[in-house]
N, C-alpha and C. Protein backbone atom coordinates (compact mmCIF):
# COMPACT_ATOMS: atom_id res chain seq x y z
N UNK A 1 -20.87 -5.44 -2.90
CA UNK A 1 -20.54 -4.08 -3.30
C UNK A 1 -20.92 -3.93 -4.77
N UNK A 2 -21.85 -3.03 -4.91
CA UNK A 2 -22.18 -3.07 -6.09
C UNK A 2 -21.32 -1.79 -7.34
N UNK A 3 -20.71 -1.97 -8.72
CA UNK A 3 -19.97 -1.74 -9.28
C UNK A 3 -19.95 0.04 -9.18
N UNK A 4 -21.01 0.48 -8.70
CA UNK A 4 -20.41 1.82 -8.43
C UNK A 4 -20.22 2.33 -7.58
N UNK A 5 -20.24 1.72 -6.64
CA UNK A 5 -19.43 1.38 -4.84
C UNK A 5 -18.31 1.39 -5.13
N UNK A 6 -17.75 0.16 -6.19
CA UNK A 6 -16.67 0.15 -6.45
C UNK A 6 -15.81 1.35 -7.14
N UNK A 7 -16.56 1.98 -7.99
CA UNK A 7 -15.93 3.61 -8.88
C UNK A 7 -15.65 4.18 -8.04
N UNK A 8 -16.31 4.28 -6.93
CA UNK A 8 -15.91 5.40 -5.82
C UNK A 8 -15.25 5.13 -4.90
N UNK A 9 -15.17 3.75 -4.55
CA UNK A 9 -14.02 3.30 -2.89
C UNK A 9 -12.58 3.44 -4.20
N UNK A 10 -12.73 3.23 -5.35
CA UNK A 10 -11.06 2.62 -6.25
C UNK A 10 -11.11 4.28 -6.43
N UNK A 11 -11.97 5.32 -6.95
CA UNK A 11 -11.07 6.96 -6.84
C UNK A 11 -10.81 7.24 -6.16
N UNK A 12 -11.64 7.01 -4.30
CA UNK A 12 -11.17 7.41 -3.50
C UNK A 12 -9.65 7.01 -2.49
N UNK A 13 -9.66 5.88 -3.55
CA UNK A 13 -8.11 5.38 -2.55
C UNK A 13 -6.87 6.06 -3.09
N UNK A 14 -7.44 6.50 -4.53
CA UNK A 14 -6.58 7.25 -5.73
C UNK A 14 -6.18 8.53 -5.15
N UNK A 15 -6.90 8.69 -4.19
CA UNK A 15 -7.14 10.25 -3.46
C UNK A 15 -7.11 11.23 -4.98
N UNK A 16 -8.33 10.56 -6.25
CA UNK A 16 -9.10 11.53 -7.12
C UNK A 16 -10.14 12.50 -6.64
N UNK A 17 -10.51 13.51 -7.16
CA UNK A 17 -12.02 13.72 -6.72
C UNK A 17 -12.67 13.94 -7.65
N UNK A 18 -14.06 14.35 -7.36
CA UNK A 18 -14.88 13.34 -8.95
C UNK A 18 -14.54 14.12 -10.07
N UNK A 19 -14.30 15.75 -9.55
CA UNK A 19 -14.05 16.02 -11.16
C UNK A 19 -12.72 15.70 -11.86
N UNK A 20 -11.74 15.70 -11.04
CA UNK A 20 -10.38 14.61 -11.72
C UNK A 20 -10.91 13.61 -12.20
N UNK A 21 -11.87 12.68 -11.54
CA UNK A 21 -12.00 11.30 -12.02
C UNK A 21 -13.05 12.07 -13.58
N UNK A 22 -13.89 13.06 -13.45
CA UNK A 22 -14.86 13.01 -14.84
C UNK A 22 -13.92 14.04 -15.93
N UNK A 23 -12.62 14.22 -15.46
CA UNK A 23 -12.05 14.94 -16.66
C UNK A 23 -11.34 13.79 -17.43
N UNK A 24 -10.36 12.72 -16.65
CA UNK A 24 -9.91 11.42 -17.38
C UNK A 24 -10.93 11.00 -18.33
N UNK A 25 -12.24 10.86 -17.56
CA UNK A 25 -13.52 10.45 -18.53
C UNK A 25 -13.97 10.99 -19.50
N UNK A 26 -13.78 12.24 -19.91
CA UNK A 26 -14.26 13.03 -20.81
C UNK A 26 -15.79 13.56 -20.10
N UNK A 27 -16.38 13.61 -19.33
CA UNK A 27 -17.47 13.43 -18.99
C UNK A 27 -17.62 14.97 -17.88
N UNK A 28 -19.18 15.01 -18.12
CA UNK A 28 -19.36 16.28 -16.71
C UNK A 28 -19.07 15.68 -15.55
N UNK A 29 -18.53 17.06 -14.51
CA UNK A 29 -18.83 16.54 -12.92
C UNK A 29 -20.17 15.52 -12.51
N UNK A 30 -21.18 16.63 -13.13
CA UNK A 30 -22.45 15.50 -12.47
C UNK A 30 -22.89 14.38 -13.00
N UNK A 31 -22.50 14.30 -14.44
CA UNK A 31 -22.70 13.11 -15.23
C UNK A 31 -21.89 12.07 -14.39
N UNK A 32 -20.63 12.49 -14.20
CA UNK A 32 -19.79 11.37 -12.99
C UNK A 32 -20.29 10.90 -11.93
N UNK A 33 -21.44 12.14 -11.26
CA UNK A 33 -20.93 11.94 -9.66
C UNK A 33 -22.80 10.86 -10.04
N UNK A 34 -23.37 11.44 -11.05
CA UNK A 34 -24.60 10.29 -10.76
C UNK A 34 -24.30 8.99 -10.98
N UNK A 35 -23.16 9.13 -11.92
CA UNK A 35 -22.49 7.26 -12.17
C UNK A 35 -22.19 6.59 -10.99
N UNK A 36 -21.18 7.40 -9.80
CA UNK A 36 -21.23 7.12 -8.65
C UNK A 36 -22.25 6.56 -8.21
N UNK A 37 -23.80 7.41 -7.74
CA UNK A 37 -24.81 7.10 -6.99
C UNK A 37 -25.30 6.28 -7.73
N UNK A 38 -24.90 5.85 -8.62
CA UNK A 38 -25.66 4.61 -9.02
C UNK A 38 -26.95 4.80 -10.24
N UNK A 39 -27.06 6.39 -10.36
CA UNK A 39 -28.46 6.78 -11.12
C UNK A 39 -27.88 6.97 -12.48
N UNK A 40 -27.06 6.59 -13.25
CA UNK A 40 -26.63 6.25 -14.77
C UNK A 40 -26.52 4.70 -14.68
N UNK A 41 -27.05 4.17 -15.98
CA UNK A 41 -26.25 2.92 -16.16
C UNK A 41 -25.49 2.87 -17.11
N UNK A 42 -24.52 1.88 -16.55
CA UNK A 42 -23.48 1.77 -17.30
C UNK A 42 -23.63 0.80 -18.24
N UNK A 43 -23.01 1.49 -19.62
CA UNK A 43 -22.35 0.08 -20.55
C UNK A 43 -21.14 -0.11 -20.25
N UNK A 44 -21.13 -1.13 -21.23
CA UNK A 44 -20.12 -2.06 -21.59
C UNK A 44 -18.79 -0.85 -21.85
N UNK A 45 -18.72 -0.13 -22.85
CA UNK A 45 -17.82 0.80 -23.13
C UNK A 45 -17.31 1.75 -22.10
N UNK A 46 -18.62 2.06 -21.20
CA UNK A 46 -18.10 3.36 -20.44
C UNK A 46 -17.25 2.52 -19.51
N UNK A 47 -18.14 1.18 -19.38
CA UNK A 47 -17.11 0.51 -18.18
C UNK A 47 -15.68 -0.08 -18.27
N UNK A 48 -15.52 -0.32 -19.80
CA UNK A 48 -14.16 -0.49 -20.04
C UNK A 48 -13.24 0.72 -19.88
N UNK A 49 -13.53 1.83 -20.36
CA UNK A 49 -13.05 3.34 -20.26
C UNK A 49 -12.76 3.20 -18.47
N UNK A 50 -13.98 3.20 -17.77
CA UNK A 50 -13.56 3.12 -16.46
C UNK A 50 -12.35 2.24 -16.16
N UNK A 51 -12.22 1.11 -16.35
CA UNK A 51 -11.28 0.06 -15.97
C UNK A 51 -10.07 0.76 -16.50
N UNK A 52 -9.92 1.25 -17.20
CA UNK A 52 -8.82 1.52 -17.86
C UNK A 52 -7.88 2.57 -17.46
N UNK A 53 -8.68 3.20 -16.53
CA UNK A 53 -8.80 4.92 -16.42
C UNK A 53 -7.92 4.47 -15.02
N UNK A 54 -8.53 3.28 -14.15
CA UNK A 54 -8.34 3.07 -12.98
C UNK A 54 -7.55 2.25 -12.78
N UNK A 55 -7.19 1.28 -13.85
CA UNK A 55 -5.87 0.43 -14.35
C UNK A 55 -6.04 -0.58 -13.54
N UNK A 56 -7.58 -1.38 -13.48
CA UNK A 56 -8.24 -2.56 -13.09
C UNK A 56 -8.84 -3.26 -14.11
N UNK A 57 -8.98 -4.37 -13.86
CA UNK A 57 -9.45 -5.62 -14.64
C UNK A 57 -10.79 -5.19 -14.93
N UNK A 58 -11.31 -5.64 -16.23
CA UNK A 58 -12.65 -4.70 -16.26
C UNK A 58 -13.50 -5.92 -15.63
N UNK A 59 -13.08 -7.14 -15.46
CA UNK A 59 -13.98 -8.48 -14.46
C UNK A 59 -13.76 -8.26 -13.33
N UNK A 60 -12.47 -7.54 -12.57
CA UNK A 60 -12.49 -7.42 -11.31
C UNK A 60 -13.85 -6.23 -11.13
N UNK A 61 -13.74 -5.44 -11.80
CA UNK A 61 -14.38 -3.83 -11.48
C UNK A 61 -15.97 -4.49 -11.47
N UNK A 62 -16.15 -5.43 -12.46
CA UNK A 62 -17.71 -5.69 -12.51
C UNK A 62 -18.08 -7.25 -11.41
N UNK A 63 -17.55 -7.87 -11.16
CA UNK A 63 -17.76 -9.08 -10.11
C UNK A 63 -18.01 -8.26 -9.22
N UNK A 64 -19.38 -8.84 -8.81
CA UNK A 64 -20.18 -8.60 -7.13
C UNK A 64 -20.22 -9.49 -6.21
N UNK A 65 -19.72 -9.42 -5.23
CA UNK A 65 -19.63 -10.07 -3.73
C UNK A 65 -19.91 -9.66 -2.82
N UNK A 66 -20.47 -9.75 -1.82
CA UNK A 66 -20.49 -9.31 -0.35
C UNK A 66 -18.87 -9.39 0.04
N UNK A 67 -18.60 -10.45 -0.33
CA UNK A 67 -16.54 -11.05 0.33
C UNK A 67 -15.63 -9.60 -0.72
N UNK A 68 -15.95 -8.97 -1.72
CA UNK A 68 -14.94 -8.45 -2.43
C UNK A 68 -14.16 -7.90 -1.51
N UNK A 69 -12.95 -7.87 -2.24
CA UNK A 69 -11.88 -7.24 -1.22
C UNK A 69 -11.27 -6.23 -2.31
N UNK A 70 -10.80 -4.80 -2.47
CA UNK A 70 -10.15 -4.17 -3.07
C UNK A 70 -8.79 -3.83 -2.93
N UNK A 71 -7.97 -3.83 -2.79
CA UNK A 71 -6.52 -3.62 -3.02
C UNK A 71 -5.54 -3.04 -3.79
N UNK A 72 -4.90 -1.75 -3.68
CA UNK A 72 -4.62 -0.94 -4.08
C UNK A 72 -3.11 -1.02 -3.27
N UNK A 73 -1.95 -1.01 -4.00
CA UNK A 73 -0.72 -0.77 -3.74
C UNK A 73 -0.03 0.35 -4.53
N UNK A 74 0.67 0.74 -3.27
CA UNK A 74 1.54 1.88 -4.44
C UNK A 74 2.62 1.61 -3.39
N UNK A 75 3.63 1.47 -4.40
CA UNK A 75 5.15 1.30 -3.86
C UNK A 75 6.12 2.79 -4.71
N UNK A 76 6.24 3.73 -4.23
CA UNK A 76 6.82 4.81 -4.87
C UNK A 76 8.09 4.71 -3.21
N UNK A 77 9.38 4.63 -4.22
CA UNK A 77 10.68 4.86 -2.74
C UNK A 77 10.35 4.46 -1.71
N UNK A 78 10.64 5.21 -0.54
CA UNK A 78 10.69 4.29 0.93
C UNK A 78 9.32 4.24 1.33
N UNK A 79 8.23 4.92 0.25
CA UNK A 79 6.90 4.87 0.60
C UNK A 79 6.19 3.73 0.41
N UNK A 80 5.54 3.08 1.13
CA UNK A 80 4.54 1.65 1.00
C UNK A 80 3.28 2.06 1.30
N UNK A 81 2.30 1.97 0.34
CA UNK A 81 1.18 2.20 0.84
C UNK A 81 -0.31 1.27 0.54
N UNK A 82 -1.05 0.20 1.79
CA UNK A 82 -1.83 -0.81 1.38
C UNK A 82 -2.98 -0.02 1.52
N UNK A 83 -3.97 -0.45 0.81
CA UNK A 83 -5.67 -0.14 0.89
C UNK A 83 -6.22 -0.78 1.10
N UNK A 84 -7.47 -1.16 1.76
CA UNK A 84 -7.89 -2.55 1.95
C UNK A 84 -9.30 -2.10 2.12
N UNK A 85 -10.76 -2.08 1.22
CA UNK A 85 -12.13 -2.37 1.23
C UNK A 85 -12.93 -2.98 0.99
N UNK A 86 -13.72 -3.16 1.86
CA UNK A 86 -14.93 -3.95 2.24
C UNK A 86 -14.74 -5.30 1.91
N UNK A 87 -13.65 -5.51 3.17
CA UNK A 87 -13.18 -6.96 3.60
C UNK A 87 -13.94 -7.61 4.83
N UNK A 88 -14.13 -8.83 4.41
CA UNK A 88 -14.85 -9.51 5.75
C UNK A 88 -13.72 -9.18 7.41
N UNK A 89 -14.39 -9.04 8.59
CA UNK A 89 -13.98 -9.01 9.44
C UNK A 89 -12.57 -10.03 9.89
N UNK A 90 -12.60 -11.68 9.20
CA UNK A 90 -12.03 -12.27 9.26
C UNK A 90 -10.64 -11.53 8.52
N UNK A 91 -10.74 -11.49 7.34
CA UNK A 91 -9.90 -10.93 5.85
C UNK A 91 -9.07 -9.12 7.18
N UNK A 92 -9.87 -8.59 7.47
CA UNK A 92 -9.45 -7.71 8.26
C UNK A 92 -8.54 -8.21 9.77
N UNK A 93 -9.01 -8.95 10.30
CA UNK A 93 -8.10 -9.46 11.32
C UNK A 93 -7.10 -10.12 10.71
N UNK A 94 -7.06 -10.71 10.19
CA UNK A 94 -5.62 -11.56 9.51
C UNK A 94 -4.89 -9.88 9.08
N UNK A 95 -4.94 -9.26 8.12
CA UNK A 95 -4.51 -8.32 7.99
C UNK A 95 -3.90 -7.36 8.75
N UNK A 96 -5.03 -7.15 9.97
CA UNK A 96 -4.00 -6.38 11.31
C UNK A 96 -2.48 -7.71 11.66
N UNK A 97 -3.11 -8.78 11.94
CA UNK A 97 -2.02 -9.26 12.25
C UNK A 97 -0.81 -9.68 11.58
N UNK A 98 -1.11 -9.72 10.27
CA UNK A 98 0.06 -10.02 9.07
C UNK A 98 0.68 -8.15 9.36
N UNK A 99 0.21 -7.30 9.30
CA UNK A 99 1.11 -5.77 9.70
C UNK A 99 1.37 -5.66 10.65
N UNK A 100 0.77 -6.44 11.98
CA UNK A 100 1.93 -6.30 13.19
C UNK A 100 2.81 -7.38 13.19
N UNK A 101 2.39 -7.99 12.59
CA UNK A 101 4.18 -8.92 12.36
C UNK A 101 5.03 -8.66 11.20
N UNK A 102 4.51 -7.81 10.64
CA UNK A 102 6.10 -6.97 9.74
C UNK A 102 6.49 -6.02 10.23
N UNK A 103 5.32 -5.39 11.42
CA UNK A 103 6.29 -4.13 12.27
C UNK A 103 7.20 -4.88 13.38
N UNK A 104 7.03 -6.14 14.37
CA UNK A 104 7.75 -6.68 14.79
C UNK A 104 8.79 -6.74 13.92
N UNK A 105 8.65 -7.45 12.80
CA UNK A 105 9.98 -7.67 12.06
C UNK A 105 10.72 -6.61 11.68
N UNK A 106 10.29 -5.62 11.18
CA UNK A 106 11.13 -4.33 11.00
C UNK A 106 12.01 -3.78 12.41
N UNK A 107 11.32 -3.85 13.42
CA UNK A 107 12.07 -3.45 14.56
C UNK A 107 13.03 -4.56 15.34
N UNK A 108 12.88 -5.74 15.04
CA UNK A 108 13.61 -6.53 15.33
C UNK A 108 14.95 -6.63 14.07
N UNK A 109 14.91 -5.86 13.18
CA UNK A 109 15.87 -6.25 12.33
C UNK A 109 16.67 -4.90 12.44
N UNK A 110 15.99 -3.85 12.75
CA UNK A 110 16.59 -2.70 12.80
C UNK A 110 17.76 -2.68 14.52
N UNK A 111 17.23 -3.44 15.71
CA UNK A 111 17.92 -3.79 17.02
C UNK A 111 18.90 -4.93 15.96
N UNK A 112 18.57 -5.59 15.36
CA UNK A 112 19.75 -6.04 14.62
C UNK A 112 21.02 -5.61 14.07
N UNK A 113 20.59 -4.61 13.47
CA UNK A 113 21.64 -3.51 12.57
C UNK A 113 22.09 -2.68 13.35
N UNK A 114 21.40 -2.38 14.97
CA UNK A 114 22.31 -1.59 16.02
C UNK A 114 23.47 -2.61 16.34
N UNK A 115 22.77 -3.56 16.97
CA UNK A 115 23.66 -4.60 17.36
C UNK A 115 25.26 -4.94 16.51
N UNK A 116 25.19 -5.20 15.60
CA UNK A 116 26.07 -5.34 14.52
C UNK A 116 27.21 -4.18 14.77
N UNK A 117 26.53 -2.63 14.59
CA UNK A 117 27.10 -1.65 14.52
C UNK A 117 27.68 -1.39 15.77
N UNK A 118 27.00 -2.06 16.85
CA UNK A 118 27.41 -1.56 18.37
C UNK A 118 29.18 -2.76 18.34
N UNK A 119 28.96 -4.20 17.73
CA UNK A 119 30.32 -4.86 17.96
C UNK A 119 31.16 -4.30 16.90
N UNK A 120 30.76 -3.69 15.54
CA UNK A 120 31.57 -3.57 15.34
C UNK A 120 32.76 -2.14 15.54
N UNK A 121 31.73 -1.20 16.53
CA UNK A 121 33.02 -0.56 17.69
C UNK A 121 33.47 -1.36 18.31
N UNK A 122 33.12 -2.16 19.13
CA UNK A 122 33.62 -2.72 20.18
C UNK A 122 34.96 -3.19 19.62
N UNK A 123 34.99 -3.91 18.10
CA UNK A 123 35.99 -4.57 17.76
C UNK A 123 37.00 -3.79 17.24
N UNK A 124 36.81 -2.77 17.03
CA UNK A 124 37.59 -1.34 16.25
C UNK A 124 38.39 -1.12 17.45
N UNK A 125 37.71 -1.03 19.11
CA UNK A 125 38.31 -0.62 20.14
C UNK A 125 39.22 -1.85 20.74
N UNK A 126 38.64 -2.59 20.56
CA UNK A 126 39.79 -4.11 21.09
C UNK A 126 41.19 -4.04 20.15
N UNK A 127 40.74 -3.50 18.74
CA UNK A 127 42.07 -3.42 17.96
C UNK A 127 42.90 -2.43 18.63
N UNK A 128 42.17 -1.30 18.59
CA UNK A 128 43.72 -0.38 19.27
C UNK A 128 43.98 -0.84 20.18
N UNK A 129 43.11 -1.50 21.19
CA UNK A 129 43.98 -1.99 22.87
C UNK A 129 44.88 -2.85 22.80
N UNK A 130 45.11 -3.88 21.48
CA UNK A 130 45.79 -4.40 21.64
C UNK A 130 46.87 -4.26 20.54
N UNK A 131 46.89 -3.14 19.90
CA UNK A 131 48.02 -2.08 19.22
C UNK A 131 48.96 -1.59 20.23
N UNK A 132 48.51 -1.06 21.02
CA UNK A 132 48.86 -0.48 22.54
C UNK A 132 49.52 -1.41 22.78
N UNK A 133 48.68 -2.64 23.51
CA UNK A 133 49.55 -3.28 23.92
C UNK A 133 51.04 -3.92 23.66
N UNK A 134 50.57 -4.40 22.23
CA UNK A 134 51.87 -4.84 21.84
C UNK A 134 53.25 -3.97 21.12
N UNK A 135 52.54 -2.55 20.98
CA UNK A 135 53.30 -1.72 20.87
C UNK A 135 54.03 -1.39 22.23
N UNK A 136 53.25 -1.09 23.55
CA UNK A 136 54.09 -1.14 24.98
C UNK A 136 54.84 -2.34 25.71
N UNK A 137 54.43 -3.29 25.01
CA UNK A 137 55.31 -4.95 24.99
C UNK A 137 56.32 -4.63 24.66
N UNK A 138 56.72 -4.43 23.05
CA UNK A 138 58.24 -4.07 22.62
C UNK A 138 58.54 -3.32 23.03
N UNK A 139 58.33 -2.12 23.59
CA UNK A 139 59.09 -1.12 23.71
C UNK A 139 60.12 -1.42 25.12
């Protein structure tokens, strides 16, 4: 993935669009969107400005791999949200399966917290039966 593959999969996970991303920059729409296509080159400066803008490593933003993987978290309240580009097929299957085994786990913990809640009527109701009872004992 070459580094302005990368400008554009990291705004687009931002859900920026280019002219948000070229107003942070100081820069025109099209001056941006050719940085995108690849038809500006970049320095050193603009690319630190970029990194900065996007609140990435300016070595992550510039290392080229076929393997790169991008990753983008945002944890705002009960919201979780993963990103995941241009991961090897392998890096992608592990991934489906590491998220269906935290949705197993979420639903197995949540039949948990019924469970719990279901004895602890049950035990609320065994108390009065045997209030009753031993209240209709003495009497």
């Amino acid at each position: 993935m070459k580094v302005h593959d990368k400008i554009r999969t990291m705004r687009e996970l931002r859900h920026w669009s280019q002219e948000e991303m070229a107003a942070r920059l100081s820069m025109s729409t099209n001056g941006y969107a050719k940085l995108e296509r690849g038809e500006t080159r970049l320095n050193i400066p603009k690319l630190e400005q970029i990194a900065g803008v996007l609140d990435v490593d300016l070595n992550d933003l510039m290392a080229i791999s076929e393997r790169s993987v991008i990753c983008l978290f945002n944890e705002s309240g009960a919201n979780h949200n993963n990103y995941y580009a241009n991961s090897s097929q392998e890096l992608t299957a592990e991934i489906n399966r590491l998220q269906q085994l935290l949705g197993h786990q979420e639903t197995l913990g949540a039949q948990k917290d019924a469970l719990i809640a279901q004895q602890a009527r049950e035990i609320e109701t065994l108390r009065t039966l045997v209030a009753v009872l031993q209240k209709n004992g003495s009497a």
